[in-house]
N, C-alpha and C. Protein backbone atom coordinates (compact mmCIF):
# COMPACT_ATOMS: atom_id res chain seq x y z
N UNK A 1 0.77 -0.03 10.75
CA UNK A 1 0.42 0.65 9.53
C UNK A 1 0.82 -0.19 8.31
N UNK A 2 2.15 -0.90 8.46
CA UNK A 2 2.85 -1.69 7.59
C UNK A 2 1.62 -2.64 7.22
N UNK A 3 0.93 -3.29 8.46
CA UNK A 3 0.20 -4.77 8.30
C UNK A 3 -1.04 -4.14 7.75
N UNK A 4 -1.65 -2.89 8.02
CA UNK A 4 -2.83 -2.74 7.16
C UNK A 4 -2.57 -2.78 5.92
N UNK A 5 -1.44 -2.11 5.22
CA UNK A 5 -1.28 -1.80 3.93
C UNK A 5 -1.23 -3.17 3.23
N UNK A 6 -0.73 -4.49 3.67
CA UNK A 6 -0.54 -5.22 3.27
C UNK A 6 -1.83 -6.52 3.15
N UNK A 7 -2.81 -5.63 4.29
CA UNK A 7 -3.35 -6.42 4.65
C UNK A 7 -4.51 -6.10 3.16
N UNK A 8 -5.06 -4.50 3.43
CA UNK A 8 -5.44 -3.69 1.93
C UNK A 8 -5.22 -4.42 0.65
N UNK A 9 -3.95 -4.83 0.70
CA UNK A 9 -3.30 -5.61 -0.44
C UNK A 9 -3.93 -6.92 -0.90
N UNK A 10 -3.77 -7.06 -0.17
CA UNK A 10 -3.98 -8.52 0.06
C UNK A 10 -5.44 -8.94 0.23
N UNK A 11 -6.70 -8.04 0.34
CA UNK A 11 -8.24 -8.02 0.04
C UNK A 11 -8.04 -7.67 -1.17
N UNK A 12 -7.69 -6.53 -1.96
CA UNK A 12 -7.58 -6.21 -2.96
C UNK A 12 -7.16 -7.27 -4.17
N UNK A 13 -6.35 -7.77 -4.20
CA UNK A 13 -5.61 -9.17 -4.92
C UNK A 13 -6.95 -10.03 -4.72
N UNK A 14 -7.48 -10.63 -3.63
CA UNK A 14 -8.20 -11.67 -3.36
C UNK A 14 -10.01 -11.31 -4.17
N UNK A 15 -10.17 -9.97 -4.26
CA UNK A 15 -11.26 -9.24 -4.84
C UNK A 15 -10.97 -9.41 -6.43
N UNK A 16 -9.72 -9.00 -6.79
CA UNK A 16 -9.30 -9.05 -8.40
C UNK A 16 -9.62 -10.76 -8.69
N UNK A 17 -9.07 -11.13 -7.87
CA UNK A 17 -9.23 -12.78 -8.58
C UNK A 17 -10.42 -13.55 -8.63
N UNK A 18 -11.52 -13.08 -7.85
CA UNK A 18 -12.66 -13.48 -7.55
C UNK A 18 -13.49 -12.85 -8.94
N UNK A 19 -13.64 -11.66 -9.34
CA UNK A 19 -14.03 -10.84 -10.09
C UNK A 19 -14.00 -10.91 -11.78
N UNK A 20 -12.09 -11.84 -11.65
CA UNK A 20 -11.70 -12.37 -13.03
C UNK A 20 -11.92 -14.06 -12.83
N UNK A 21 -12.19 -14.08 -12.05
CA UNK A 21 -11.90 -16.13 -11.81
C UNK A 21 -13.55 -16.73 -12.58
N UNK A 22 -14.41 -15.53 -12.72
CA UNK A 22 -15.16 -16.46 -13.13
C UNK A 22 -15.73 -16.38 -14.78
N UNK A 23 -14.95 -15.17 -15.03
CA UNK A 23 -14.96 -15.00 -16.44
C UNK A 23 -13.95 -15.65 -17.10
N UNK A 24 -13.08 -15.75 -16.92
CA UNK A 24 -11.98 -16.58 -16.74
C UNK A 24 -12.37 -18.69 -16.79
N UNK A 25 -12.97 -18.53 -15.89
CA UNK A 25 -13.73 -20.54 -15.71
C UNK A 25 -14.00 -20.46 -17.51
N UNK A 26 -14.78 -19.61 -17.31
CA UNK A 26 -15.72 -20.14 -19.16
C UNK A 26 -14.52 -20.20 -19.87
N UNK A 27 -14.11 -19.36 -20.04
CA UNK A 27 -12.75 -19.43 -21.54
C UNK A 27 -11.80 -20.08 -21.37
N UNK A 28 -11.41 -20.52 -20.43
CA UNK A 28 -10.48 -20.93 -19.79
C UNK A 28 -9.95 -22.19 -18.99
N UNK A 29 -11.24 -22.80 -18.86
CA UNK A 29 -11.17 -23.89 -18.22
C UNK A 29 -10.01 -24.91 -18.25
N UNK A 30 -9.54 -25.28 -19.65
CA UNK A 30 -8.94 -26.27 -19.40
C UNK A 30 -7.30 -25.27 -19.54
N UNK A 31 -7.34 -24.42 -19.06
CA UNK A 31 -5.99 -23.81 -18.50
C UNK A 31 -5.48 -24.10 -17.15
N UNK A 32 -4.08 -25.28 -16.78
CA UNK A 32 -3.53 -25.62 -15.71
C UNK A 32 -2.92 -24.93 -14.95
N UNK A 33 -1.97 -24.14 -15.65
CA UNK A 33 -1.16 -23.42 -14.73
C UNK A 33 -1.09 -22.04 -14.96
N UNK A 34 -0.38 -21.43 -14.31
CA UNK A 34 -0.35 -19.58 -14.44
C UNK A 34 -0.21 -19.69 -15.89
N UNK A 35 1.01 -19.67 -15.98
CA UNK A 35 1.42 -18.97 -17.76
C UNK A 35 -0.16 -19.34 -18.70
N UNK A 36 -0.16 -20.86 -18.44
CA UNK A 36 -1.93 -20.72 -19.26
C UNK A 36 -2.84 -19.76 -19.37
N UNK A 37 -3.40 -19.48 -17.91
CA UNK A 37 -4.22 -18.83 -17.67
C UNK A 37 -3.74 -17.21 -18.04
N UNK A 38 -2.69 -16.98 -17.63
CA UNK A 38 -2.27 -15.60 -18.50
C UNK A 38 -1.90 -15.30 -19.90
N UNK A 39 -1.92 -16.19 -20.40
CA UNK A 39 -1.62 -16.40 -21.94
C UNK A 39 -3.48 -16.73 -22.33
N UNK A 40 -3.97 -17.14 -21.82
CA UNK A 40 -5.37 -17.66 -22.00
C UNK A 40 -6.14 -15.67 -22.41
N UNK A 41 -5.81 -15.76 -21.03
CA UNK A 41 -6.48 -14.24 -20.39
C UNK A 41 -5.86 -12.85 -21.33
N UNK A 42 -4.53 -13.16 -21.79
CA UNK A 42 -4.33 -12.34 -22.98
C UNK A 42 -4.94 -12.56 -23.91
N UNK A 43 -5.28 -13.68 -24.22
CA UNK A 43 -5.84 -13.63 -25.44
C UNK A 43 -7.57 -13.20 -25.80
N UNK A 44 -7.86 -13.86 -24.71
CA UNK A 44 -9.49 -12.63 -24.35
C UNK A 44 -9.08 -11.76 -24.91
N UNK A 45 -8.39 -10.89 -24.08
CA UNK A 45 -8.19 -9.63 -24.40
C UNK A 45 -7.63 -8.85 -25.46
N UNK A 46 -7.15 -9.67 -26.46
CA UNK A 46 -6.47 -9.52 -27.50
C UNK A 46 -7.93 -9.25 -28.91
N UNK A 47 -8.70 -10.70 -28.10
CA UNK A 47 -10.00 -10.82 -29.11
C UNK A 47 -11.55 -9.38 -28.76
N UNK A 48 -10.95 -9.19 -27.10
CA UNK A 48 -11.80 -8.19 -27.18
C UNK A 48 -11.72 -6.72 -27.78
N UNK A 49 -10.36 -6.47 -27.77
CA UNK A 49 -9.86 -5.07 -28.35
C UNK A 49 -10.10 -5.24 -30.10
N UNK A 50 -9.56 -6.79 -30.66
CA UNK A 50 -10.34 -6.55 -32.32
C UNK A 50 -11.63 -6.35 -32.27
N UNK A 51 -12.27 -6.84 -31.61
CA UNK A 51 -13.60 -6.58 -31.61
C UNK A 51 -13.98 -4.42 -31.57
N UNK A 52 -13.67 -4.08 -30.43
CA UNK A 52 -13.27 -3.25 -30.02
C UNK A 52 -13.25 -2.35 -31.19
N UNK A 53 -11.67 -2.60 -31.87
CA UNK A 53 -11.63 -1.49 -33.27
C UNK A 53 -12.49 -1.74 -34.14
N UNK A 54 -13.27 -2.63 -34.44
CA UNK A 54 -14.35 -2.82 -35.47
C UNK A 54 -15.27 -1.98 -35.55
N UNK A 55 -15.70 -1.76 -33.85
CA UNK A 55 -16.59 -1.03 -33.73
C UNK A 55 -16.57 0.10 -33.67
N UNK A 56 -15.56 0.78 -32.88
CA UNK A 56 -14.74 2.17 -33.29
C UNK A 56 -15.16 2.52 -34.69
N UNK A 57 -14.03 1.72 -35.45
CA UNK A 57 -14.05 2.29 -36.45
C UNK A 57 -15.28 2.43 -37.58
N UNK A 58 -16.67 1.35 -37.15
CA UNK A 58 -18.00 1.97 -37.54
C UNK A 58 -18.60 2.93 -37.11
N UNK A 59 -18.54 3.06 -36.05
CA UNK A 59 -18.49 4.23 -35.25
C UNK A 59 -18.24 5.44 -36.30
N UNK A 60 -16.95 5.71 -36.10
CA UNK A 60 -16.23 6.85 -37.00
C UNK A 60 -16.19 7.06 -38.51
N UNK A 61 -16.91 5.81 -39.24
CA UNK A 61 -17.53 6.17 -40.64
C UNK A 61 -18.51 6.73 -40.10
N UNK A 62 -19.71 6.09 -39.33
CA UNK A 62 -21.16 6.93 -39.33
C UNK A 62 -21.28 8.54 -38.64
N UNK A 63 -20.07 8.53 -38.01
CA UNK A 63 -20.32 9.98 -37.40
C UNK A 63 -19.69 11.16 -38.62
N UNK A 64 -20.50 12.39 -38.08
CA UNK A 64 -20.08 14.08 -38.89
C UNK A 64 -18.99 13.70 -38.84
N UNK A 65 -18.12 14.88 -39.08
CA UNK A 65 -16.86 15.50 -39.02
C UNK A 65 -16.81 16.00 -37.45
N UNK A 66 -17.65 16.67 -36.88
CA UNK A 66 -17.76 17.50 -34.93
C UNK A 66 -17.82 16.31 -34.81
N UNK A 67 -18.68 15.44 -34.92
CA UNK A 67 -18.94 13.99 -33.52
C UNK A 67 -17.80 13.12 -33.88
N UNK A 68 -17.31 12.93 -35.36
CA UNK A 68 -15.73 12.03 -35.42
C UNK A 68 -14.51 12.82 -34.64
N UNK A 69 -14.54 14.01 -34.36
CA UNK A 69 -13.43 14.57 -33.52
C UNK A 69 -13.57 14.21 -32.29
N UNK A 70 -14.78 14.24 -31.59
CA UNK A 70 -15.58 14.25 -30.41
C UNK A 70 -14.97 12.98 -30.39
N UNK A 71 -15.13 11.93 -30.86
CA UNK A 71 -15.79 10.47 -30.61
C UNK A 71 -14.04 10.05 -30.54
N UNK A 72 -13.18 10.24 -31.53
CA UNK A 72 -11.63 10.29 -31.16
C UNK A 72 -11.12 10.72 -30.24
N UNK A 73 -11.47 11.99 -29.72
CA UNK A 73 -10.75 13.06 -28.25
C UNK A 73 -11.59 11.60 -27.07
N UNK A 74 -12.72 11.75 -27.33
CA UNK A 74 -13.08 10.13 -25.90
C UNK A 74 -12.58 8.95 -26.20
N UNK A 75 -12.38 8.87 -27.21
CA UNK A 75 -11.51 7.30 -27.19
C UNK A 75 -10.26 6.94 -26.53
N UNK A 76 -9.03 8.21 -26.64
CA UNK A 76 -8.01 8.85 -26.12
C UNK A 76 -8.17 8.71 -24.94
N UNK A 77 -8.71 9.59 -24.29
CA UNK A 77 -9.58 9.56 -22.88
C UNK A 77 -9.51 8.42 -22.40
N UNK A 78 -10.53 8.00 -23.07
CA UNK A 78 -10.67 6.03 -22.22
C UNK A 78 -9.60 5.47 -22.71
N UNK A 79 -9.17 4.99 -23.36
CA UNK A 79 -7.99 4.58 -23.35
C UNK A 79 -7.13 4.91 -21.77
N UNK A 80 -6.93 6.23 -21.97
CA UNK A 80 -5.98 6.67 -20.44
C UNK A 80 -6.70 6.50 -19.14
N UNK A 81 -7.80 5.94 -19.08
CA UNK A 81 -8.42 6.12 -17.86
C UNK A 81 -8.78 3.91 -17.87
N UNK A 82 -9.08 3.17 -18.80
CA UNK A 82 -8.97 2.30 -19.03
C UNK A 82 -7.19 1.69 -18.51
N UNK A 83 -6.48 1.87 -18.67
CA UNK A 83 -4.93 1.78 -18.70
C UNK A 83 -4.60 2.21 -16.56
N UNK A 84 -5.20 3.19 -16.54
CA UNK A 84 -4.79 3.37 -15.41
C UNK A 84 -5.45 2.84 -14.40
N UNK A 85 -6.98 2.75 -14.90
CA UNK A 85 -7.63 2.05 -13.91
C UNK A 85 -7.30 0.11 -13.63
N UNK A 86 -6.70 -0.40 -15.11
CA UNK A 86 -6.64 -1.84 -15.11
C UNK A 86 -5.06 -1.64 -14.17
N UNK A 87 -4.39 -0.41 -14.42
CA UNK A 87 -2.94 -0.56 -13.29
C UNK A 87 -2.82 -0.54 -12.19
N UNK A 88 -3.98 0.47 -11.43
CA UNK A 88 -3.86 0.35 -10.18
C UNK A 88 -5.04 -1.37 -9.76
N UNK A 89 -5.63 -1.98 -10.21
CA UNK A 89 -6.62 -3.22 -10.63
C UNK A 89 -5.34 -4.34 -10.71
N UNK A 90 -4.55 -4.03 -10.92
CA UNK A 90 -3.35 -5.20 -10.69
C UNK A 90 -2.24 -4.88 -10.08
N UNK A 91 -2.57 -3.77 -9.24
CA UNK A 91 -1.21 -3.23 -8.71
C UNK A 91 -0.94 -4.09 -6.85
N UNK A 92 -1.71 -4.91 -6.87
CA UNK A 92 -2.02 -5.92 -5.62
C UNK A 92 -1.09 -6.85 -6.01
N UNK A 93 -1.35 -7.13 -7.52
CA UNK A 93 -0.21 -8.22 -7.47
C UNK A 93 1.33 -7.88 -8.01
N UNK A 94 1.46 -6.93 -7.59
CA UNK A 94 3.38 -6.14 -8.66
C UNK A 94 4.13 -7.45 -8.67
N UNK A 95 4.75 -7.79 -9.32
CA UNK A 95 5.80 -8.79 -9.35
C UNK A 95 5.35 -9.85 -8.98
N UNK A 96 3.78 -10.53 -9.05
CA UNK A 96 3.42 -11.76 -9.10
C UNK A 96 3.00 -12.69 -10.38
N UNK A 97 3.46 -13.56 -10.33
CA UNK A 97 3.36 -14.21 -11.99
C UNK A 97 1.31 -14.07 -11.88
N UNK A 98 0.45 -14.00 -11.14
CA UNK A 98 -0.82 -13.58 -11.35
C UNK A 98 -1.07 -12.44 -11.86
N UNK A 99 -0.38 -11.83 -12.10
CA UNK A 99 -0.46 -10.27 -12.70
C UNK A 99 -0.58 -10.19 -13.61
N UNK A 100 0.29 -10.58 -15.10
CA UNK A 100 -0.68 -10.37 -15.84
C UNK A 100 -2.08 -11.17 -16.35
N UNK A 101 -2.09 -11.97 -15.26
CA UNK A 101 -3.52 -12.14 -15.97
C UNK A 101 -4.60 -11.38 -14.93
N UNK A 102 -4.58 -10.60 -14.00
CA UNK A 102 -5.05 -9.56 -13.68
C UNK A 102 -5.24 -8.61 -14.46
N UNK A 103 -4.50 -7.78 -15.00
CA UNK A 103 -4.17 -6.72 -15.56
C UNK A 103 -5.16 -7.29 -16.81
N UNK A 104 -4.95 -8.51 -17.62
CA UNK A 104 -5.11 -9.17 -19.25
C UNK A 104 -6.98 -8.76 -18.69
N UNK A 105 -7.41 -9.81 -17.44
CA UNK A 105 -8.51 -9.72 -17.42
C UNK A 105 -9.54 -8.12 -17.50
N UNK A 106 -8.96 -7.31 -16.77
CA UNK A 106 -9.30 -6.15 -16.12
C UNK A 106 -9.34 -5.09 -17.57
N UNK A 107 -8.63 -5.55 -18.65
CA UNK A 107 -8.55 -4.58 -19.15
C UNK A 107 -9.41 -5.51 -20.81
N UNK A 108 -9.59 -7.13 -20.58
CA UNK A 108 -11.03 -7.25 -21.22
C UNK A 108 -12.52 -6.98 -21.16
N UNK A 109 -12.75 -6.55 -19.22
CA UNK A 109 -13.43 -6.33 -19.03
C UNK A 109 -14.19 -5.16 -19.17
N UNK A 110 -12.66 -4.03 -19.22
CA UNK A 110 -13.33 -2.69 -19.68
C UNK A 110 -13.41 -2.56 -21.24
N UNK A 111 -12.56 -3.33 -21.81
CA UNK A 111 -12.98 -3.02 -23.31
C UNK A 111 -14.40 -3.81 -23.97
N UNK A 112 -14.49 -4.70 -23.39
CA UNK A 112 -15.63 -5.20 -23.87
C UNK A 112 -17.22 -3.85 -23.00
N UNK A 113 -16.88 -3.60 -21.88
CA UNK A 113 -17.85 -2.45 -21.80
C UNK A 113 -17.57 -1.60 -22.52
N UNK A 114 -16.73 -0.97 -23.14
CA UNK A 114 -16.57 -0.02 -23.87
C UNK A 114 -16.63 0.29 -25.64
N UNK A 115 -17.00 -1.36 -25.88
CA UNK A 115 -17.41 -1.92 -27.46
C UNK A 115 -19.04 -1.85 -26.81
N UNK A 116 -19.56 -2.13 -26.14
CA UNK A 116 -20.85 -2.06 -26.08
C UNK A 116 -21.55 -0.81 -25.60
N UNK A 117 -20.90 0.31 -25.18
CA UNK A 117 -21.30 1.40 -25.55
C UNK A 117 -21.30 1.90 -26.47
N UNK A 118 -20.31 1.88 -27.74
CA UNK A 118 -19.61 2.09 -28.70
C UNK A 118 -21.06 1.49 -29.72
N UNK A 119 -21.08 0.06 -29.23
CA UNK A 119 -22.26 -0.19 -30.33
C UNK A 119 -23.30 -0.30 -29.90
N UNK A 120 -23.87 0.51 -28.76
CA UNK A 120 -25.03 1.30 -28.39
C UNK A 120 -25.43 2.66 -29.40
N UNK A 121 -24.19 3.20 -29.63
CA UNK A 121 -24.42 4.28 -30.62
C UNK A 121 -24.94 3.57 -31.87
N UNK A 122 -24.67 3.21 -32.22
CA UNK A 122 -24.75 2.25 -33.99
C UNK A 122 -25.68 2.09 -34.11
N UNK A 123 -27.11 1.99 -33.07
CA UNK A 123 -28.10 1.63 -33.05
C UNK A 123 -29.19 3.21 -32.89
N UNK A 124 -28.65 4.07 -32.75
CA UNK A 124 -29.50 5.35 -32.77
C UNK A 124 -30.57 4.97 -33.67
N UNK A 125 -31.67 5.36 -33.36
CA UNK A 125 -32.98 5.47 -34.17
C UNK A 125 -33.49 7.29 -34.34
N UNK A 126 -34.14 7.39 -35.14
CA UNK A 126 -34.31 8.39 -36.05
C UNK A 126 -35.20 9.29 -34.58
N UNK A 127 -35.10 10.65 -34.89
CA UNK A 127 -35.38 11.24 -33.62
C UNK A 127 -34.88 11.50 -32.23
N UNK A 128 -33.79 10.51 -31.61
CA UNK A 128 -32.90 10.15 -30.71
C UNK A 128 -32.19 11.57 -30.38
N UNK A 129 -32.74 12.55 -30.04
CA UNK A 129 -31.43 13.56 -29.66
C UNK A 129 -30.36 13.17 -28.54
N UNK A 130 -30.51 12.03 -27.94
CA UNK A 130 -29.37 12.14 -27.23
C UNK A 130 -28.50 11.14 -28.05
N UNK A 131 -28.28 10.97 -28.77
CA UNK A 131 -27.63 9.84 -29.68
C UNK A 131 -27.21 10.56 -30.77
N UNK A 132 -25.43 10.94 -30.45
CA UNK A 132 -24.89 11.90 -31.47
C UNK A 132 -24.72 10.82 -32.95
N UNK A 133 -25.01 9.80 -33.53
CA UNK A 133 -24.72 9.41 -34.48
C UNK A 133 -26.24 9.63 -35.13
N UNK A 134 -25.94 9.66 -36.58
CA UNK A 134 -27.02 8.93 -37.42
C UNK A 134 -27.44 7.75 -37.27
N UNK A 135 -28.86 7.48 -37.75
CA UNK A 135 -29.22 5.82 -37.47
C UNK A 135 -28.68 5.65 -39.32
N UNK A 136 -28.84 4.24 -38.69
CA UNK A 136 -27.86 3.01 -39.77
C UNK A 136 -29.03 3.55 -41.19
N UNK A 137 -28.47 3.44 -42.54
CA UNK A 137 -29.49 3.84 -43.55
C UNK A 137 -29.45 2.83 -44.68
């Protein structure tokens, strides 16, 4: 039971790195060693979350007063579901200097999906009922 769990582990880790290794090549390339590449991979992620609030926060000028509450209570949300999903997403590597750049990657990957939903809204066109924002004026 011991050797499956580890074994689980140990696909899991080898899946995370495959998944970040190649988003990672582009930005990253001339990063040698761990600390690089996790200092590299933070910083993705550093550039994807400004990105990130930019858009938010156009977001939340163009929306009502109901869809800016709305659009805050889901941000919250993802946030906590973003956070937990990038924890158990690096929880293969606990106490491996690969970790955080597991975790750095995993959690550029969801924020950058989550700026591009974000500025999927921004783009509502006139008529759009499923598109709680106004289009741009």
């Amino acid at each position: 039971m011991e050797s499956e769990r580890n074994m689980k582990r140990i696909v899991l880790t080898c899946a995370a790195l495959l998944l970040s290794g190649q988003a990672l090549a582009d930005d990253c390339a001339s990063a040698n060693t761990q600390l690089e590449m996790n200092t590299c991979a933070a910083e993705q992620y550093k550039l994807a979350d400004a990105k990130l609030n930019d858009t938010y926060q156009n977001a939340l000028k163009r929306a009502a007063p109901p869809q800016r509450d709305l659009l805050k209570k889901a941000q919250v949300a993802w946030i906590t579901l973003r956070d937990a999903d990038c924890a158990l997403i690096s929880s293969g590597t606990e106490g491996g200097s690969v970790q955080p750049m597991i975790s750095s990657q995993c959690l550029t990957d969801k924020t950058n999906e989550r700026e591009a939903f974000l500025a999927s809204l921004l783009q509502c066109e006139e008529g759009d009922l499923s598109c709680p924002l106004p289009p741009a004026g």
